[in-house]
N, C-alpha and C. Protein backbone atom coordinates (compact mmCIF):
# COMPACT_ATOMS: atom_id res chain seq x y z
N UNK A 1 125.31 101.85 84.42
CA UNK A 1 124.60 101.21 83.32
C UNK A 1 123.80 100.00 83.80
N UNK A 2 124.43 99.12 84.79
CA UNK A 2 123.76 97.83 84.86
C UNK A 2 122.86 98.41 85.70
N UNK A 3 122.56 99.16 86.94
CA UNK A 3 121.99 99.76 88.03
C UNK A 3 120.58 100.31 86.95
N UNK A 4 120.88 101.19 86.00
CA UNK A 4 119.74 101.69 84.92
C UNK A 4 119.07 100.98 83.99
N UNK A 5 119.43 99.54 83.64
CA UNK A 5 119.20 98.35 83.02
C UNK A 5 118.22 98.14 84.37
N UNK A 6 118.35 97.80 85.79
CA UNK A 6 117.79 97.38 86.72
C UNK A 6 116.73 97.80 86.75
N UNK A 7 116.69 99.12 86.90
CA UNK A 7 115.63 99.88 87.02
C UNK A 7 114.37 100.06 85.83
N UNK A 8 114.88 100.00 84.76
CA UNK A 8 114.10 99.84 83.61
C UNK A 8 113.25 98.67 83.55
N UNK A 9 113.94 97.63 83.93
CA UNK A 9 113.80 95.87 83.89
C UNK A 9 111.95 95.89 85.38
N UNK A 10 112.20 96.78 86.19
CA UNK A 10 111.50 96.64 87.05
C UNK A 10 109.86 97.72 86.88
N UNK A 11 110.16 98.63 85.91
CA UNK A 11 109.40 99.61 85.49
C UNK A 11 108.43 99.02 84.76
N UNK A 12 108.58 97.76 84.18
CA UNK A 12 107.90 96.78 83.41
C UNK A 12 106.69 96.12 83.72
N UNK A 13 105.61 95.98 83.62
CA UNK A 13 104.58 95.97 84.19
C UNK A 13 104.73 94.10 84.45
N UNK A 14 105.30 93.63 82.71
CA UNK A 14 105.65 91.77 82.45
C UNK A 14 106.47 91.21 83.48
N UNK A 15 107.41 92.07 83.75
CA UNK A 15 108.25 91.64 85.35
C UNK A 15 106.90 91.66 86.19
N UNK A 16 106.61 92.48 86.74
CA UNK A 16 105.83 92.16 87.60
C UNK A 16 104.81 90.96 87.80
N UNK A 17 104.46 90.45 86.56
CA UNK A 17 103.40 89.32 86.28
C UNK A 17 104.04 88.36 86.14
N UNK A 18 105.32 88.10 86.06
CA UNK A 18 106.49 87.10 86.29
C UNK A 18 107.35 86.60 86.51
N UNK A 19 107.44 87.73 87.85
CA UNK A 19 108.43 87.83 88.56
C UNK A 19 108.85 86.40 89.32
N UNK A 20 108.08 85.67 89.64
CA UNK A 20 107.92 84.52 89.96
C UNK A 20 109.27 83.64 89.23
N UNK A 21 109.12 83.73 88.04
CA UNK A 21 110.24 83.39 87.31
C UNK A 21 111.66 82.84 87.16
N UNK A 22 111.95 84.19 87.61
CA UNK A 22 112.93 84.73 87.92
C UNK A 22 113.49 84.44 89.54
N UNK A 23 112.09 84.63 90.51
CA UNK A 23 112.79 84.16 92.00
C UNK A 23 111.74 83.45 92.34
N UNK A 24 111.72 81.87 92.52
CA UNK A 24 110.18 81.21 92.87
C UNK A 24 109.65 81.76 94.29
N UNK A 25 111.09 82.35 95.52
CA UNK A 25 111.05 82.52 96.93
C UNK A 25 110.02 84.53 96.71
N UNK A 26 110.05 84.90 95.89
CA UNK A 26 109.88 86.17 95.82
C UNK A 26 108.55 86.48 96.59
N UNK A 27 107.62 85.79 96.53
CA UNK A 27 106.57 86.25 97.09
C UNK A 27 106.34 85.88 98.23
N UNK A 28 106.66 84.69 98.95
CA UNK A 28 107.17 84.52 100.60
C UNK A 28 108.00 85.64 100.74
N UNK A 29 108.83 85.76 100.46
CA UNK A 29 109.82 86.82 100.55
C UNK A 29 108.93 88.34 101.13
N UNK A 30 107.98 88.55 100.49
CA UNK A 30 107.12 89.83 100.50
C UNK A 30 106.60 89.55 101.15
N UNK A 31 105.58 88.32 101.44
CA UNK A 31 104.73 88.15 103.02
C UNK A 31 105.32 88.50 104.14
N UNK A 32 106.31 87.79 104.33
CA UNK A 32 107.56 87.85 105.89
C UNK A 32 107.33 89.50 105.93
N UNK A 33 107.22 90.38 105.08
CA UNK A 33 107.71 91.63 105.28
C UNK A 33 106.31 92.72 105.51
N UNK A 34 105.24 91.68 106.05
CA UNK A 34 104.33 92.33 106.84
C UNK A 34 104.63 93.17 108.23
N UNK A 35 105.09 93.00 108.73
CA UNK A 35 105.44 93.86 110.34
C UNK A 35 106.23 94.57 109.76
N UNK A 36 107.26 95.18 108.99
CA UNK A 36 108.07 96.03 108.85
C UNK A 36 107.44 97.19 109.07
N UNK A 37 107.98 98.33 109.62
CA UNK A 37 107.77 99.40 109.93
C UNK A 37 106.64 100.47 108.98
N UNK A 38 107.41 100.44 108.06
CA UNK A 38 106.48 101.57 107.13
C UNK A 38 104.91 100.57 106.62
N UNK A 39 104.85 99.74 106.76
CA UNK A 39 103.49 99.31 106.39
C UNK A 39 102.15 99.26 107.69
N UNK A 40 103.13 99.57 108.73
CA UNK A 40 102.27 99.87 109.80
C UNK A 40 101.37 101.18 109.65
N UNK A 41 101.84 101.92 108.72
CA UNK A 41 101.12 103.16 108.81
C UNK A 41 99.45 102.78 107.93
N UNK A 42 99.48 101.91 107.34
CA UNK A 42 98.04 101.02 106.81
C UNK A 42 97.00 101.13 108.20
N UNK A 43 97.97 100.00 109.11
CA UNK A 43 96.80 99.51 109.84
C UNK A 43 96.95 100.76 110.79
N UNK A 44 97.68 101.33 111.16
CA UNK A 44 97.44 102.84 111.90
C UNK A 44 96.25 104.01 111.45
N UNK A 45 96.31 103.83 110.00
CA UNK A 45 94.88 104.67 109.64
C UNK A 45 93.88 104.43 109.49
N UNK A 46 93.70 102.85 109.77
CA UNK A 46 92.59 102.02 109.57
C UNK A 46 91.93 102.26 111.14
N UNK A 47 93.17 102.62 112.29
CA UNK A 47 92.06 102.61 113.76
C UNK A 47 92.26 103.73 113.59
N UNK A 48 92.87 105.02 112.80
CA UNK A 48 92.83 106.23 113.43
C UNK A 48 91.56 106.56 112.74
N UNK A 49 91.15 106.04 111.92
CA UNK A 49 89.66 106.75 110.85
C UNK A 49 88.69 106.12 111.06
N UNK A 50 88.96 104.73 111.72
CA UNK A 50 87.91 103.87 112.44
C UNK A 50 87.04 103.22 111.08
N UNK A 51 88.16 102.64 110.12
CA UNK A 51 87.66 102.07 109.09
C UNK A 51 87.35 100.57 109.26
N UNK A 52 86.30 100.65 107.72
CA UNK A 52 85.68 98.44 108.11
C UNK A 52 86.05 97.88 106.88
N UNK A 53 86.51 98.58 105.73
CA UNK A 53 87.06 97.94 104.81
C UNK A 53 87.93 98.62 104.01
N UNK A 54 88.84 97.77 103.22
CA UNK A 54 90.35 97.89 102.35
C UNK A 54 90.84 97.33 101.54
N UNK A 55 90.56 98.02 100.08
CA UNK A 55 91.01 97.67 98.92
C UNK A 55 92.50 98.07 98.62
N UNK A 56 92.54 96.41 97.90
CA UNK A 56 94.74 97.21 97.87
C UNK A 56 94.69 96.95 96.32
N UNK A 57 95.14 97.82 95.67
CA UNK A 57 95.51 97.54 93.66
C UNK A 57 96.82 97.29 93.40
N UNK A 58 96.96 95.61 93.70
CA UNK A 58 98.67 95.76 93.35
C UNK A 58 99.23 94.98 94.85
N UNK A 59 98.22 94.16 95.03
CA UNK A 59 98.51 93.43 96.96
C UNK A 59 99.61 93.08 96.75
N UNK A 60 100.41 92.16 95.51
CA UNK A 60 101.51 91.01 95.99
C UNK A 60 100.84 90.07 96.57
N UNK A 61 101.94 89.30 97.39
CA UNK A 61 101.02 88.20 98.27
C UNK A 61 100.59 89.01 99.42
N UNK A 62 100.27 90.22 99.54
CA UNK A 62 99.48 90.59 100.44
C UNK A 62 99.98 91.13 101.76
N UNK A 63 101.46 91.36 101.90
CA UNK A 63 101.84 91.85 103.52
C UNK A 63 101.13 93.12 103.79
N UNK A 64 100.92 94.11 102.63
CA UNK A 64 100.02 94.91 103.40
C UNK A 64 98.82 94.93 103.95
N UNK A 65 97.51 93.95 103.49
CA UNK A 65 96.94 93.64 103.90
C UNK A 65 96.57 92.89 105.44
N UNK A 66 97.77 91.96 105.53
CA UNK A 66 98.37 90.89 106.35
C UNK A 66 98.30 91.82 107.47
N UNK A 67 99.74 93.04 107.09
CA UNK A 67 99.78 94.01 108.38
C UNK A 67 98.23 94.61 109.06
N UNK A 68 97.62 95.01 108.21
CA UNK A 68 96.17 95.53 108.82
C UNK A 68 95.14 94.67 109.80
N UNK A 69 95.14 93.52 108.80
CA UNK A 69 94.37 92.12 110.22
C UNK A 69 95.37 91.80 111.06
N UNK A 70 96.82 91.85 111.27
CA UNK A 70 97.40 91.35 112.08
C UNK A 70 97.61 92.57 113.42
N UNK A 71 96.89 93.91 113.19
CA UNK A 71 97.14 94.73 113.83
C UNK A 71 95.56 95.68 114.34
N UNK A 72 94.25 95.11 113.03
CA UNK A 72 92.96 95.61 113.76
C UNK A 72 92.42 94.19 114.09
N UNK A 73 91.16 95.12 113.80
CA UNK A 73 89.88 94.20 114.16
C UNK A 73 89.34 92.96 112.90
N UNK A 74 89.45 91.90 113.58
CA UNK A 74 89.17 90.74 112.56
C UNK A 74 87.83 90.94 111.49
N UNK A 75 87.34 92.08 111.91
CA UNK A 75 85.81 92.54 111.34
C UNK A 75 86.11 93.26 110.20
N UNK A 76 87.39 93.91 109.90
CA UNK A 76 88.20 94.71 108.66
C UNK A 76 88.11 94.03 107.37
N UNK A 77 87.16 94.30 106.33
CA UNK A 77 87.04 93.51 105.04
C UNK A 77 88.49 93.99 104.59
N UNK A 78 88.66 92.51 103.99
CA UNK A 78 90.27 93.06 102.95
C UNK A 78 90.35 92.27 101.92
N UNK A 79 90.02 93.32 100.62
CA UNK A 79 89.78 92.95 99.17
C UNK A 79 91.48 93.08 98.41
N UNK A 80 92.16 92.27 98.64
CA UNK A 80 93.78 92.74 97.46
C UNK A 80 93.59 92.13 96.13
N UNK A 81 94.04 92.99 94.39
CA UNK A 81 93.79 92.69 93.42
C UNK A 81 95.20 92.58 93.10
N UNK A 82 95.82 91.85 92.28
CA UNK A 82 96.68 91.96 91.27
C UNK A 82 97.03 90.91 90.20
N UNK A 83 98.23 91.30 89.38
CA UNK A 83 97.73 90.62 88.21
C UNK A 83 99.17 89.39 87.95
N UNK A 84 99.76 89.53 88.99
CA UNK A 84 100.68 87.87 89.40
C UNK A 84 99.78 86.82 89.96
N UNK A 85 98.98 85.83 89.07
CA UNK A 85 98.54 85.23 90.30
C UNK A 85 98.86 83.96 91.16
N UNK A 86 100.49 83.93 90.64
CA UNK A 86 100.96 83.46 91.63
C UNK A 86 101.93 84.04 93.22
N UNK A 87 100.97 85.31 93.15
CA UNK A 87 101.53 85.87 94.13
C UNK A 87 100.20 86.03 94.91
N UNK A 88 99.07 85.82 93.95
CA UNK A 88 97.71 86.03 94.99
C UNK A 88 97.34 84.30 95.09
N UNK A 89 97.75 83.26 94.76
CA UNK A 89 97.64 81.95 95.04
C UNK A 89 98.38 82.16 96.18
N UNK A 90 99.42 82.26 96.59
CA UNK A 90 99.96 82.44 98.21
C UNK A 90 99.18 83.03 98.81
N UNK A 91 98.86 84.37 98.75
CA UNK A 91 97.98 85.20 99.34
C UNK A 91 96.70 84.52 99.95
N UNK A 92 96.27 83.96 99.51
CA UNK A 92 94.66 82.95 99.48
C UNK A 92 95.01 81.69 99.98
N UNK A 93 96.27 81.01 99.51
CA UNK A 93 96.78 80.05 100.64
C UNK A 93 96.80 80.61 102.12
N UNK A 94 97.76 81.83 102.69
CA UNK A 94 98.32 82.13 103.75
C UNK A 94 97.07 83.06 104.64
N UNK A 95 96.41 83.67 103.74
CA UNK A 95 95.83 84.72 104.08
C UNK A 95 94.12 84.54 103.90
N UNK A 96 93.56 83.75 103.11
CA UNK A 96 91.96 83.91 102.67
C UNK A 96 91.60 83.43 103.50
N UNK A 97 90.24 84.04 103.92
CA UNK A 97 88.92 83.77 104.76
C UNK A 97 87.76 84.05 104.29
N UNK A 98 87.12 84.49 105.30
CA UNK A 98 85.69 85.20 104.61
C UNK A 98 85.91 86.58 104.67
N UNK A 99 86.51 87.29 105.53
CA UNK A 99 87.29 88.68 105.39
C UNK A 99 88.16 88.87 104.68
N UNK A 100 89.09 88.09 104.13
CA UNK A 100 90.03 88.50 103.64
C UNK A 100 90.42 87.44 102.50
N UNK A 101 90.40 88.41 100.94
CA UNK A 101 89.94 87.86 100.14
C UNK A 101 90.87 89.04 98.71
N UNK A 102 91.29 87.81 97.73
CA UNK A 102 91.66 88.49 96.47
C UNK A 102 91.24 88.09 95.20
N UNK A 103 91.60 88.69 94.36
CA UNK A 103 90.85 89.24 93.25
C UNK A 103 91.95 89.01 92.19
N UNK A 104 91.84 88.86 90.59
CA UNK A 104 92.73 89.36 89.34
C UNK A 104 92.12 89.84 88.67
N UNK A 105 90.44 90.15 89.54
CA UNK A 105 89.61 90.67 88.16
C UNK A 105 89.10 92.54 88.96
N UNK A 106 89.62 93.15 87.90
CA UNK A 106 89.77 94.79 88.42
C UNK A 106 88.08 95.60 88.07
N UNK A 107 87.69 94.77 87.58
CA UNK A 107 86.28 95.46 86.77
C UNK A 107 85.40 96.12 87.65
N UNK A 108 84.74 97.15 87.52
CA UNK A 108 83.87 97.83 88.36
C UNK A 108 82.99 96.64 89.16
N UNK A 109 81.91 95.35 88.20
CA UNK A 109 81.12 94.34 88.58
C UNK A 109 81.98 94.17 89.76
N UNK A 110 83.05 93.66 89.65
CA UNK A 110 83.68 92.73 90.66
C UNK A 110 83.90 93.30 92.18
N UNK A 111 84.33 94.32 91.91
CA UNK A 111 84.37 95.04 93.42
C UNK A 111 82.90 94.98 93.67
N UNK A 112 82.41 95.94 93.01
CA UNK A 112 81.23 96.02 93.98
C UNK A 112 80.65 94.49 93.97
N UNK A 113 80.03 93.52 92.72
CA UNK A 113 79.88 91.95 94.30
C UNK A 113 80.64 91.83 95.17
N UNK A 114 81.68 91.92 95.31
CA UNK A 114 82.72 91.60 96.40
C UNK A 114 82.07 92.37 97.61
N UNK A 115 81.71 93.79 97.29
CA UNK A 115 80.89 94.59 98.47
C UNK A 115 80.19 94.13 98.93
N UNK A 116 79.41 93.88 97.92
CA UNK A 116 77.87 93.53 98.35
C UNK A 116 77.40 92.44 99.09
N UNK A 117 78.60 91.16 98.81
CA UNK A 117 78.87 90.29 99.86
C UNK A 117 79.10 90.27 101.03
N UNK A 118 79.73 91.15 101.08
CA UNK A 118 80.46 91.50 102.57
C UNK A 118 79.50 92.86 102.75
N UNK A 119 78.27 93.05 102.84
CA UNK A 119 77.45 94.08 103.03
C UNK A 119 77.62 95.36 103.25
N UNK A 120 78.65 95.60 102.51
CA UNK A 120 79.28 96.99 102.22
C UNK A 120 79.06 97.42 100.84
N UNK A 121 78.61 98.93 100.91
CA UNK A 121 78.65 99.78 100.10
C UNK A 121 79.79 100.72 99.10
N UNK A 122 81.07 100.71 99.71
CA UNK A 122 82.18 100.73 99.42
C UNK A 122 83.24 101.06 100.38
N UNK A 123 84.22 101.12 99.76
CA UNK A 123 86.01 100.73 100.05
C UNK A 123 86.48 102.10 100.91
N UNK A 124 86.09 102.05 102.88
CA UNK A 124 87.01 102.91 103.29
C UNK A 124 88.08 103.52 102.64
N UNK A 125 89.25 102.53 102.74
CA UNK A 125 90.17 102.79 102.27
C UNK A 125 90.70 101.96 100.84
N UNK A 126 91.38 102.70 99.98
CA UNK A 126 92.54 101.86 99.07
C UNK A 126 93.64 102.53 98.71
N UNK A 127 94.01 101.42 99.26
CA UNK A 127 96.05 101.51 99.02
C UNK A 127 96.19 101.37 97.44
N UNK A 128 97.48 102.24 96.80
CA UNK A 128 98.15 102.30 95.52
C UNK A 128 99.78 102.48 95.89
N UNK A 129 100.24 101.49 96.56
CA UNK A 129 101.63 101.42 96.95
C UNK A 129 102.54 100.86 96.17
N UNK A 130 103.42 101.72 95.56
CA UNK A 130 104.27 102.00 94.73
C UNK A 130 104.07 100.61 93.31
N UNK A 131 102.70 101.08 92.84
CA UNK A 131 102.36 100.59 91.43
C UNK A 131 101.71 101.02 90.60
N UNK A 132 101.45 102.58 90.67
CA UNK A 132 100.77 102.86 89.85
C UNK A 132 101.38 104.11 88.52
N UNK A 133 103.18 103.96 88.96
CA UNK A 133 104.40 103.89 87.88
C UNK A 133 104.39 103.06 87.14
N UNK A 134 103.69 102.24 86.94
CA UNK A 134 103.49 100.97 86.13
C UNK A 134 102.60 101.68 84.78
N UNK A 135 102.02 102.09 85.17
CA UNK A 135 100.59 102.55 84.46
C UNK A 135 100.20 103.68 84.16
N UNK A 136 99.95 104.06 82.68
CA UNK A 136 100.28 105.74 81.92
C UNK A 136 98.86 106.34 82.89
N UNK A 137 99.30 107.73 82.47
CA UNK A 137 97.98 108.47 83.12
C UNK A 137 96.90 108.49 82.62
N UNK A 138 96.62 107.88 81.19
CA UNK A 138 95.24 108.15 81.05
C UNK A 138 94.53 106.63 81.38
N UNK A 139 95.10 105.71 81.68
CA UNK A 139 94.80 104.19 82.16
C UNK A 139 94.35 104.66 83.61
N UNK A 140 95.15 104.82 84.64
CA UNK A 140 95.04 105.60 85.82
C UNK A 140 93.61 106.96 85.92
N UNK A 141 93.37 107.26 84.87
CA UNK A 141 92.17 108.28 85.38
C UNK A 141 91.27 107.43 84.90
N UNK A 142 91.51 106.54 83.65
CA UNK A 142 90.03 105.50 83.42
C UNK A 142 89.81 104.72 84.94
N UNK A 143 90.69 104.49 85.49
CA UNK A 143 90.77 103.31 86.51
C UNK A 143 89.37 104.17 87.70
N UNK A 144 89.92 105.27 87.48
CA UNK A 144 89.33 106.44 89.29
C UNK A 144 88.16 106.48 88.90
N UNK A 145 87.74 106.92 87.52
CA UNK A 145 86.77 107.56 86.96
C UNK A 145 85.75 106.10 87.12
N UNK A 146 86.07 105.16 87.07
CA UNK A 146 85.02 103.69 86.88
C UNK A 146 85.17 103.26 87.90
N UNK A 147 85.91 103.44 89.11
CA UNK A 147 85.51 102.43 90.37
C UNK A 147 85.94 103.75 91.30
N UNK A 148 85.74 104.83 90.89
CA UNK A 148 86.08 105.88 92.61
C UNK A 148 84.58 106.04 92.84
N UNK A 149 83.62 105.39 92.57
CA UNK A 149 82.20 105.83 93.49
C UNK A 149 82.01 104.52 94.54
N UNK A 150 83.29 103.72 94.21
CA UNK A 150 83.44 102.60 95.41
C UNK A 150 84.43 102.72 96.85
N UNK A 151 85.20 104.05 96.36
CA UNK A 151 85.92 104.32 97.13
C UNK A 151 86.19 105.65 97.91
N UNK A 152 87.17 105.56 99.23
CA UNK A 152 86.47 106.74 99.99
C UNK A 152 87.77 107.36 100.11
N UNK A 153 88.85 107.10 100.94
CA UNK A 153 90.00 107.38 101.46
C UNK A 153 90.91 106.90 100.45
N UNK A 154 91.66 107.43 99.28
CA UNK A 154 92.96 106.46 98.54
C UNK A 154 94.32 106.91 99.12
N UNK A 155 95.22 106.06 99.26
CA UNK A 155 96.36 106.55 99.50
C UNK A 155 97.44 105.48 98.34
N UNK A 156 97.95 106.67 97.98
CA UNK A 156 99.03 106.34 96.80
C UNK A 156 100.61 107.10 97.17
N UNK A 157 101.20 106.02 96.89
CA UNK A 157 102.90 105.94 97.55
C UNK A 157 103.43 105.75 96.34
N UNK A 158 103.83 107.16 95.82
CA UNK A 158 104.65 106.81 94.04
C UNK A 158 105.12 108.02 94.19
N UNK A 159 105.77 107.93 92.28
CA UNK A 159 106.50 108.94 92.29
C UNK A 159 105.86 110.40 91.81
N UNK A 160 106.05 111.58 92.55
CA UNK A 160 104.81 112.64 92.26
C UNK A 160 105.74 113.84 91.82
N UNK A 161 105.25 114.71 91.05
CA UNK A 161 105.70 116.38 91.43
C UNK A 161 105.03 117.05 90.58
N UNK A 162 104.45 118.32 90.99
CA UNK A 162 103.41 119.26 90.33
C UNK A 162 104.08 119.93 89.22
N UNK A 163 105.41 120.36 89.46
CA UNK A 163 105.84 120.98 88.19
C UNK A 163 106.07 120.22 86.94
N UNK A 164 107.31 120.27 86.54
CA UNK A 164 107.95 119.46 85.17
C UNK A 164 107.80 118.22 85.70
N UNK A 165 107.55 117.23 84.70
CA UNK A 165 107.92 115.72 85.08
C UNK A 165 109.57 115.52 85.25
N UNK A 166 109.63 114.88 86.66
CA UNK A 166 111.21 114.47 86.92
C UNK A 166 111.22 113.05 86.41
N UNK A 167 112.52 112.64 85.94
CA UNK A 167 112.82 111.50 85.58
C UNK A 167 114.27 110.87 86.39
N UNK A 168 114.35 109.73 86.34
CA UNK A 168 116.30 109.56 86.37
C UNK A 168 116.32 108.24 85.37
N UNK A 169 115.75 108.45 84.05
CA UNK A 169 115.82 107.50 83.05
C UNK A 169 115.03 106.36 83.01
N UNK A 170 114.77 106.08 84.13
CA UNK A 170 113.45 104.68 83.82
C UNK A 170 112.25 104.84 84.78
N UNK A 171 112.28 105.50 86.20
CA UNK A 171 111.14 105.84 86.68
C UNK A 171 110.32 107.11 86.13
N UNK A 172 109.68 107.95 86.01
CA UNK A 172 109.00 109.12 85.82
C UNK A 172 107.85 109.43 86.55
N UNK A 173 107.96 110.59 87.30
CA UNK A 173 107.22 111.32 88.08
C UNK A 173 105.35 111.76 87.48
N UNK A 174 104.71 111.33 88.26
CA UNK A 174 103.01 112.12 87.58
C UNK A 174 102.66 112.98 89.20
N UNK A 175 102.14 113.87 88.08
CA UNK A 175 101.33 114.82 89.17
C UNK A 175 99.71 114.33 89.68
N UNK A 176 99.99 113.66 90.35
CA UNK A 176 98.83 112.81 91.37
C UNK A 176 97.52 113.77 91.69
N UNK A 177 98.15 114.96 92.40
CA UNK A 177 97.10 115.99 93.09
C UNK A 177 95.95 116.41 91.42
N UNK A 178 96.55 116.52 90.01
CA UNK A 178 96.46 116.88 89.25
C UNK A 178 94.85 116.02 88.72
N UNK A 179 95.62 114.92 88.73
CA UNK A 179 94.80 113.68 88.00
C UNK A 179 93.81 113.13 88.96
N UNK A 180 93.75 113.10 90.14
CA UNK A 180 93.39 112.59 91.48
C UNK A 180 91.61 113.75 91.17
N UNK A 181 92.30 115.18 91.77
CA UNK A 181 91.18 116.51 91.32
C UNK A 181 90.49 116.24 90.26
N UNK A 182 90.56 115.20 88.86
CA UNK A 182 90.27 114.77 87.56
C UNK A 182 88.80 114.43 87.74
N UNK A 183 89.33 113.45 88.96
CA UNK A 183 88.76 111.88 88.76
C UNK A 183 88.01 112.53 90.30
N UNK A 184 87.81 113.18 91.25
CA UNK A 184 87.02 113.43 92.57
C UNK A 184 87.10 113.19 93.55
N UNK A 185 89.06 113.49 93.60
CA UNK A 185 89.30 113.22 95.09
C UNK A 185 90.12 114.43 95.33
N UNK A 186 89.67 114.98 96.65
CA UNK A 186 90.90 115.85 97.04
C UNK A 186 91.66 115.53 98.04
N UNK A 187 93.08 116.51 98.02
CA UNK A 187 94.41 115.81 98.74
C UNK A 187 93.80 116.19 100.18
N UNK A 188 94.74 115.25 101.08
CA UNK A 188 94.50 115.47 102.28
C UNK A 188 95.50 116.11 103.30
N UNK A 189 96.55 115.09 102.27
CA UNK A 189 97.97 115.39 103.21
C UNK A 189 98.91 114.88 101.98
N UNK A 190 100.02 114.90 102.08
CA UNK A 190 101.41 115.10 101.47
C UNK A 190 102.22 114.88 102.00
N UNK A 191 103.16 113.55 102.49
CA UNK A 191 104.10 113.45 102.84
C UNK A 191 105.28 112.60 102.44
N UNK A 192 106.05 112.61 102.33
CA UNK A 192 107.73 111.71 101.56
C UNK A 192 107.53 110.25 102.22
N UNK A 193 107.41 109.88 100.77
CA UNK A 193 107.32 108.20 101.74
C UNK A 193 108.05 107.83 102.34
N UNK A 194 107.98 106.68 102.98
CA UNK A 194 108.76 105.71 103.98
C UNK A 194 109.10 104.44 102.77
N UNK A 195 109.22 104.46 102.23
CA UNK A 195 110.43 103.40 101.07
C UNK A 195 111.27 103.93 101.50
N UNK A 196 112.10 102.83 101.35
CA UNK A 196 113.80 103.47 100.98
C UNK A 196 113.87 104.49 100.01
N UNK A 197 114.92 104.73 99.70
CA UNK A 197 115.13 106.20 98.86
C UNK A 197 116.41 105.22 97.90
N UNK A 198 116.39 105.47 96.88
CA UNK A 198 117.56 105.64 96.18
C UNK A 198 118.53 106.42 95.54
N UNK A 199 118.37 106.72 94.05
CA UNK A 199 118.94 108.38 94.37
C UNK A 199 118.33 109.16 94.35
N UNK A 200 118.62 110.39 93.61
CA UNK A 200 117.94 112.39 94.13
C UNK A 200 116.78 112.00 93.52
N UNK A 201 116.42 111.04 92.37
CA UNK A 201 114.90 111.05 91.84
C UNK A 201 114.03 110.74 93.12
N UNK A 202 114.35 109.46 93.42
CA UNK A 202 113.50 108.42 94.63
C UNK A 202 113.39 109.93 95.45
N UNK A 203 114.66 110.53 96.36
CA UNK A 203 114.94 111.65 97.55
C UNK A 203 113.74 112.61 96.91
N UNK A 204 113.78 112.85 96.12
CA UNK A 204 112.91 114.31 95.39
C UNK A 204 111.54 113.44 95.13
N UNK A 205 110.80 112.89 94.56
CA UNK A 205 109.24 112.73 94.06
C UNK A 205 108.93 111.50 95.12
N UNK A 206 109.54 110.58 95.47
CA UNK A 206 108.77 109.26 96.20
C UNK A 206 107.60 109.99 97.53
N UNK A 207 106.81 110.31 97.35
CA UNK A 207 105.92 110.40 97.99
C UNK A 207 104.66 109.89 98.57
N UNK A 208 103.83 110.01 99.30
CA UNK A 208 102.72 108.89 100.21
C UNK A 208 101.99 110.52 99.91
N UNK A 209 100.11 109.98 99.00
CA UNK A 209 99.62 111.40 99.45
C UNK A 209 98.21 110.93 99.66
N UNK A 210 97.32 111.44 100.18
CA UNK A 210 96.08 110.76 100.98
C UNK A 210 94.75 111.54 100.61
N UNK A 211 94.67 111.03 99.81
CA UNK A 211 93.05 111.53 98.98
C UNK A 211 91.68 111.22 99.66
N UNK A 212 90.67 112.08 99.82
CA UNK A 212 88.94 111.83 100.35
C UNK A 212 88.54 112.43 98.71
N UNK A 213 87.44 111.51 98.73
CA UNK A 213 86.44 111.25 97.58
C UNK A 213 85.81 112.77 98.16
N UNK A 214 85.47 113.09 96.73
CA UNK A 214 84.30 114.38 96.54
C UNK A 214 83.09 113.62 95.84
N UNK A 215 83.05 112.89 95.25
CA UNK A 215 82.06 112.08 94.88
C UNK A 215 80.73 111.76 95.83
């Protein structure tokens, strides 16, 4: 019961925007946890695709980002948005430059000035790591449908499955490949994320799947 209270409590989009709250250390907490293993696979596809820029929806204070300049080329634009912004006030303390730079404003305008500044046309890559359970599916196809002609490569780390929606009471599964094909991206690859796992829900749907724009 308290474990399913937990989980519900975190499914909440208001936790997330105030989480702060609750732990003032929380978002240091998430920086430090740039080098960890599974976020290396960011800056690994950033030299394997030989990308120059990276939008993240949902940075935190930014370790994924962090991991990518701390592992390419200082020339790597890095745009992170989210909607704590006292988790992107750290971020911009620890992390802002002229490359590397965040956002609370999601609007089509904004990315692209942000491009256009940084003399880019749009977003190699963007990360959707484990936040876009936050957000129903038809919010999520408005989102693709108004800013996927900015973007090229998405990779989204949530909970997925093509058949029935799986649940274990407070997370719920969307069919990504489904909604993704909607909006003009097709899959690339499919593989079980690198999160931890919790139980058979997390073991069964937590997946990493890697979309190219048809657009």
């Amino acid at each position: 019961m308290i474990k399913h209270f937990k989980n519900y409590i975190k499914t909440n989009k208001y936790f997330w925007q105030y989480r702060h709250w609750l732990d003032k250390d929380v978002w240091a907490s998430y920086l430090s946890d740039s080098s960890s293993k599974r976020r290396n696979f960011y800056s690994n596809f950033v030299l394997r695709k030989k990308l120059n820029s990276v939008f993240e929806f949902g940075c935190a204070s930014g370790p994924n980002l962090k991991n990518i300049r701390d592992n390419t080329s200082n020339d790597v634009y890095l745009l992170g948005y989210d909607i704590n912004k006292s988790a992107l006030n750290l971020a911009q303390k620890k992390l802002g430059d002229r490359r590397t730079q965040f956002t609370s404003n999601i609007e089509h305008y904004e990315l692209k000035n942000r491009l256009m500044a940084a003399g880019l046309q749009r977003f190699d890559l963007a990360i959707y790591d484990r936040v876009l359970y936050l957000i129903d599916e038809d919010a999520i196809k408005k989102h693709f449908m108004t800013t996927g002609d900015l973007l090229r490569y998405i990779v989204i780390d949530d909970f997925h499955a093509c058949g029935a929606q799986q649940t274990n009471g407070a997370y719920f599964s969307k069919n990504y490949i489904k909604i993704m094909g909607a909006c003009g991206f097709e899959i690339t690859e499919l593989n079980d994320s690198e999160h931890l796992a919790g139980d058979s829900f997390f073991k069964k749907t937590a997946k990493q799947l890697i979309f190219h724009s048809n657009r």
